[in-house]
C-alpha atoms as a PDB file:
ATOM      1  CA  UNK A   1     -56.934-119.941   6.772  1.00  0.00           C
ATOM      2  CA  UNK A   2     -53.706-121.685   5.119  1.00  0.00           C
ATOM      3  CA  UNK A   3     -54.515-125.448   4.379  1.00  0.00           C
ATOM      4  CA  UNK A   4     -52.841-127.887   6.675  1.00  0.00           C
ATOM      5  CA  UNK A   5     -49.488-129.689   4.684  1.00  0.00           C
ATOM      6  CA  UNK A   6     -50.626-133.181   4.396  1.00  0.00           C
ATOM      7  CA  UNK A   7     -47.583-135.758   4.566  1.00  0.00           C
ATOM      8  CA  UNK A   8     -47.637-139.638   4.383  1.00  0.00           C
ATOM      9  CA  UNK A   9     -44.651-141.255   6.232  1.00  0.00           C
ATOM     10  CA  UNK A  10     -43.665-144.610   4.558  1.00  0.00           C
ATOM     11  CA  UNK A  11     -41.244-147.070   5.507  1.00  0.00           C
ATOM     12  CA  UNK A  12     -40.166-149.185   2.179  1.00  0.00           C
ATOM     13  CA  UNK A  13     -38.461-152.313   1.609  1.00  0.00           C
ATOM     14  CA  UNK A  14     -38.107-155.313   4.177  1.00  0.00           C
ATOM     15  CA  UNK A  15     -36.669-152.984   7.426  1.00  0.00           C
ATOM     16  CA  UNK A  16     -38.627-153.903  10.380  1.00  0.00           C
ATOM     17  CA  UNK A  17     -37.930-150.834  12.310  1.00  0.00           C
ATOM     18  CA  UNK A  18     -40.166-147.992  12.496  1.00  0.00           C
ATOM     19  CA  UNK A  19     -39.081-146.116  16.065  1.00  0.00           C
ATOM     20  CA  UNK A  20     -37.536-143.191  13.995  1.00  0.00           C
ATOM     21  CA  UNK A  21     -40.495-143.184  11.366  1.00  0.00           C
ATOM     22  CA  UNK A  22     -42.861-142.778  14.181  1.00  0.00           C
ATOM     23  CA  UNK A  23     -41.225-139.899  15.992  1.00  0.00           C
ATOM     24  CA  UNK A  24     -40.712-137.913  12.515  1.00  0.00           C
ATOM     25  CA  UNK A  25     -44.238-138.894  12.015  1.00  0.00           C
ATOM     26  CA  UNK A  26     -45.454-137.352  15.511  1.00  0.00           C
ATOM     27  CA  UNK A  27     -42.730-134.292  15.319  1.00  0.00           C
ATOM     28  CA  UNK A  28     -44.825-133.792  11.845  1.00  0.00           C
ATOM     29  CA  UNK A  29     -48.465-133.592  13.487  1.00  0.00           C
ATOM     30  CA  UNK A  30     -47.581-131.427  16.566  1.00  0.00           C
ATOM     31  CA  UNK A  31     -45.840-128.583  13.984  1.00  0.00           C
ATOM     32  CA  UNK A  32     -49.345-128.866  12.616  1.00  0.00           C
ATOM     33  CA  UNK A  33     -49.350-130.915   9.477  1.00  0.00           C
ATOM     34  CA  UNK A  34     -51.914-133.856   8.952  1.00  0.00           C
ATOM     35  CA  UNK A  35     -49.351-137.190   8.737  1.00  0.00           C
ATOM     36  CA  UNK A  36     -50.400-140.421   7.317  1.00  0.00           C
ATOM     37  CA  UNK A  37     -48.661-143.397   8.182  1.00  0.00           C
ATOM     38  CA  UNK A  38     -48.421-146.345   5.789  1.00  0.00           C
ATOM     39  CA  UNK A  39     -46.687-148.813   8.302  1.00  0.00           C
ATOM     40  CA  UNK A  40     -43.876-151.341   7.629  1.00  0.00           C
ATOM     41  CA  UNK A  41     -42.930-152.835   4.442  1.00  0.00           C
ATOM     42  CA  UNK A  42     -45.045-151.240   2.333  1.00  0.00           C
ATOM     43  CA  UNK A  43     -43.683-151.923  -1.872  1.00  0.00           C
ATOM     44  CA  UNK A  44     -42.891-149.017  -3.921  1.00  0.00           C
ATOM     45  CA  UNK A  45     -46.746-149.506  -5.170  1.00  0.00           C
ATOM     46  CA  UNK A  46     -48.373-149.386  -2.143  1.00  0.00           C
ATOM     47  CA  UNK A  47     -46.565-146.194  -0.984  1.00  0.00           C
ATOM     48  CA  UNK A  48     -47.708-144.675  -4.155  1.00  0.00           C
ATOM     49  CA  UNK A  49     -51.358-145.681  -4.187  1.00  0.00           C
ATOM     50  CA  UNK A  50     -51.786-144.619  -0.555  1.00  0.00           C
ATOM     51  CA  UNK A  51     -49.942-140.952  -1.528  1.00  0.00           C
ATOM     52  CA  UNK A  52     -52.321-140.929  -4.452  1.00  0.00           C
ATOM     53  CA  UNK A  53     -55.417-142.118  -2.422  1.00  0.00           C
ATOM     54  CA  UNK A  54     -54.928-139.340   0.582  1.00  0.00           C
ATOM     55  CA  UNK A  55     -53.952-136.759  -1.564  1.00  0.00           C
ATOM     56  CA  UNK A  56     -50.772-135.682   0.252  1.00  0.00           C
ATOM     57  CA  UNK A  57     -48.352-132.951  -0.503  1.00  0.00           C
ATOM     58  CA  UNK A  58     -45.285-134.811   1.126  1.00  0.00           C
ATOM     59  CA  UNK A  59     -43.767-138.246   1.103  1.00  0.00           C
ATOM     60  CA  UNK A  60     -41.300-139.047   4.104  1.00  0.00           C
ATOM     61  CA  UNK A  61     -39.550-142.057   3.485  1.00  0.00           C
ATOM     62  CA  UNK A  62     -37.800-143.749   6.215  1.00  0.00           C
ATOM     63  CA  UNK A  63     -34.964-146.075   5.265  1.00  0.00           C
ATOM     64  CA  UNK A  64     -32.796-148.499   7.609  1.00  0.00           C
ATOM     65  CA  UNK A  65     -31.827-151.451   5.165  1.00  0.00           C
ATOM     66  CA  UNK A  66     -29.270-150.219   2.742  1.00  0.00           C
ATOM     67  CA  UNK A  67     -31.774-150.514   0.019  1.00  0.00           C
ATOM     68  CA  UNK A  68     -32.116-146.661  -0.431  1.00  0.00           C
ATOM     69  CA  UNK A  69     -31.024-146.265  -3.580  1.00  0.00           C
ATOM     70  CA  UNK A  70     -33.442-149.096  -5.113  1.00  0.00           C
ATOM     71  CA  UNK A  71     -36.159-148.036  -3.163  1.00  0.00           C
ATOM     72  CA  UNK A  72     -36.350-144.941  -3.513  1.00  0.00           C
ATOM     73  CA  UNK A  73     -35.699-145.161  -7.492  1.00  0.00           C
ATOM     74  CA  UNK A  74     -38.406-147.326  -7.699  1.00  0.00           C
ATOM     75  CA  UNK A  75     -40.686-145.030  -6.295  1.00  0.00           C
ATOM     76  CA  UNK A  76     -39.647-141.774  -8.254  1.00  0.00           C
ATOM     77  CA  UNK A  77     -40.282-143.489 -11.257  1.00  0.00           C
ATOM     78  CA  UNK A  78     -43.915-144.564 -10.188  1.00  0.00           C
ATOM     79  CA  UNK A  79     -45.049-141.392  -9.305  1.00  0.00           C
ATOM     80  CA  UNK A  80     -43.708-140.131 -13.053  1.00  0.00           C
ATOM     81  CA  UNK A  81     -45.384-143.308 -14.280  1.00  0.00           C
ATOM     82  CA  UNK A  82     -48.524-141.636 -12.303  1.00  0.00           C
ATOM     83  CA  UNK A  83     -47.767-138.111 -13.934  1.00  0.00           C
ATOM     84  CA  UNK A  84     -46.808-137.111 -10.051  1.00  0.00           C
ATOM     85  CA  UNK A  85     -44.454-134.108  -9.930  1.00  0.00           C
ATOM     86  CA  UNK A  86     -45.698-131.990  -7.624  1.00  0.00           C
ATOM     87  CA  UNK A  87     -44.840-134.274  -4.338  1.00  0.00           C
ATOM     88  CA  UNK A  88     -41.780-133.168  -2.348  1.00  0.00           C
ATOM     89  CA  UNK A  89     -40.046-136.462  -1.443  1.00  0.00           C
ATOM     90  CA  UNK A  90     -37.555-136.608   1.583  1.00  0.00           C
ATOM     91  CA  UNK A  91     -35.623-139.810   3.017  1.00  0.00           C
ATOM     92  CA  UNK A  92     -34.580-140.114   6.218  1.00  0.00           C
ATOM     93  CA  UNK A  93     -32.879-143.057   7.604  1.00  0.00           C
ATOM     94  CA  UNK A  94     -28.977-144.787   7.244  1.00  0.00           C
ATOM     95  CA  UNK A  95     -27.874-142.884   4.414  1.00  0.00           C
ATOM     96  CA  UNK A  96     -24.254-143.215   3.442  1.00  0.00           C
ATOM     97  CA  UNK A  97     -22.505-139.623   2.760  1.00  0.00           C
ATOM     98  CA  UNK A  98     -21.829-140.874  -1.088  1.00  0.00           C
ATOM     99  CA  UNK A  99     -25.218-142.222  -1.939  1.00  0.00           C
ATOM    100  CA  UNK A 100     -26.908-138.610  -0.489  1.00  0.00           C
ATOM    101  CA  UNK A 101     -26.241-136.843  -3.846  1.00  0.00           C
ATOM    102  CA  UNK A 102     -27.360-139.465  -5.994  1.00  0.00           C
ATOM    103  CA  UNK A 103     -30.984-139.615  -4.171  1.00  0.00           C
ATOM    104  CA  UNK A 104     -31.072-136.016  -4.923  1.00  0.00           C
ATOM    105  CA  UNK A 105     -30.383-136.001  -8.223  1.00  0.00           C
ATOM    106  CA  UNK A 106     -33.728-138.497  -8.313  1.00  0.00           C
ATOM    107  CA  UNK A 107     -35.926-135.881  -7.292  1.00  0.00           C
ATOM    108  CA  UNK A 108     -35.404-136.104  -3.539  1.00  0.00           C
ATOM    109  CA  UNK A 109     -35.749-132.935  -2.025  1.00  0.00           C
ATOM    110  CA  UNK A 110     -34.151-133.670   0.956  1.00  0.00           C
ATOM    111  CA  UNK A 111     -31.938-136.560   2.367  1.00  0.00           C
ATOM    112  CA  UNK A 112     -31.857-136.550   6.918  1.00  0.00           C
ATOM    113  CA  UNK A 113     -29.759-139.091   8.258  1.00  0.00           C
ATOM    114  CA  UNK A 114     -28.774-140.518  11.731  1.00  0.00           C
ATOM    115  CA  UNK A 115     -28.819-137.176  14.425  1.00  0.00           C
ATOM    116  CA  UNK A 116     -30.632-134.728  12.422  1.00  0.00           C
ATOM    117  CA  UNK A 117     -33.022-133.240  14.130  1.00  0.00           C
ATOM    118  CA  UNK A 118     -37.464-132.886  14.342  1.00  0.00           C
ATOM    119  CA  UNK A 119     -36.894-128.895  13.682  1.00  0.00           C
ATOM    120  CA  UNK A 120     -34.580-129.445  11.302  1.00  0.00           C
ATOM    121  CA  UNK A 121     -37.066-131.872   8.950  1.00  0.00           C
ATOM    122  CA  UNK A 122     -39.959-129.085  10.149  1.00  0.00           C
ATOM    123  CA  UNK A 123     -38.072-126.423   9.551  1.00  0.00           C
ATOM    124  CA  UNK A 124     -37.270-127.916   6.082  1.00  0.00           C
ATOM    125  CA  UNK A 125     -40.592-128.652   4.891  1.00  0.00           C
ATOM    126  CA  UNK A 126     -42.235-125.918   5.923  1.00  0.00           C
ATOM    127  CA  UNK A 127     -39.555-123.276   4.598  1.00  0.00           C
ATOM    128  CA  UNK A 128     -40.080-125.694   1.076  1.00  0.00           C
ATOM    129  CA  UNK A 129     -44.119-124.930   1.375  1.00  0.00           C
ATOM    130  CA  UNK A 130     -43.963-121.529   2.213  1.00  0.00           C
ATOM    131  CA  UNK A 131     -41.602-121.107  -0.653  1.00  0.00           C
ATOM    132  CA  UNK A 132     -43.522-122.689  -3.161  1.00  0.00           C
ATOM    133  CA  UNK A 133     -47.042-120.707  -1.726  1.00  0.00           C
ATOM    134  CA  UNK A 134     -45.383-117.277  -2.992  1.00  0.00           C
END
């Protein structure tokens, strides 16, 4: 029996919203995968810890403020302060066009922004884990 792909969802930085997080998050569970949710506002740190403490494969970040670039920086170089390199990272969120690249060249696996859809994010991760199995 193939192991379920274990994701945490986390939603850095001060942005208050979490609708899209949420739906990702529930898209996520009913293709199967075991989703942890860190709630709002969590630091760098905290997203970390908590992908350290449940032992995920997957970190979906969610990312409304305009503080993607930061954020997301900040928590690429914790999990290589951590000796983490084995966690696929995707963002999701209000991603300019110009600043997708960039994230990428971070580590970020994938960047989805505004009208991309649940299969699409599915589709993505598990194409990435089925991949990496063989």
């Amino acid at each position: 029996m193939r192991k379920k792909i274990r994701v945490l969802i986390g939603k850095p930085g001060l942005d208050g919203h979490d609708r899209g997080a949420k739906v990702i998050a529930s898209a996520l569970r009913d293709a199967g995968m075991e989703v942890v949710y860190t709630g709002l506002r969590q630091t760098p740190e905290q997203i970390v810890a908590s992908a350290i403490q449940e032992d995920v494969q997957m970190i979906g970040l969610s990312i409304l403020s305009g503080a993607h670039n930061v954020l997301v920086e900040s928590i690429m170089a914790r999990l290589r302060q951590e000796g983490i390199n084995d966690i696929l990272v995707i963002v999701g969120g209000i991603i300019p066009q110009a600043d997708r690249q960039r994230l990428k060249e971070m580590g970020v696996g994938a960047v989805f922004g505004p009208g991309s859809q649940s299969e699409e994010i599915v589709g993505f991760i598990k194409a990435h884990f089925e991949k990496k199995a063989s």
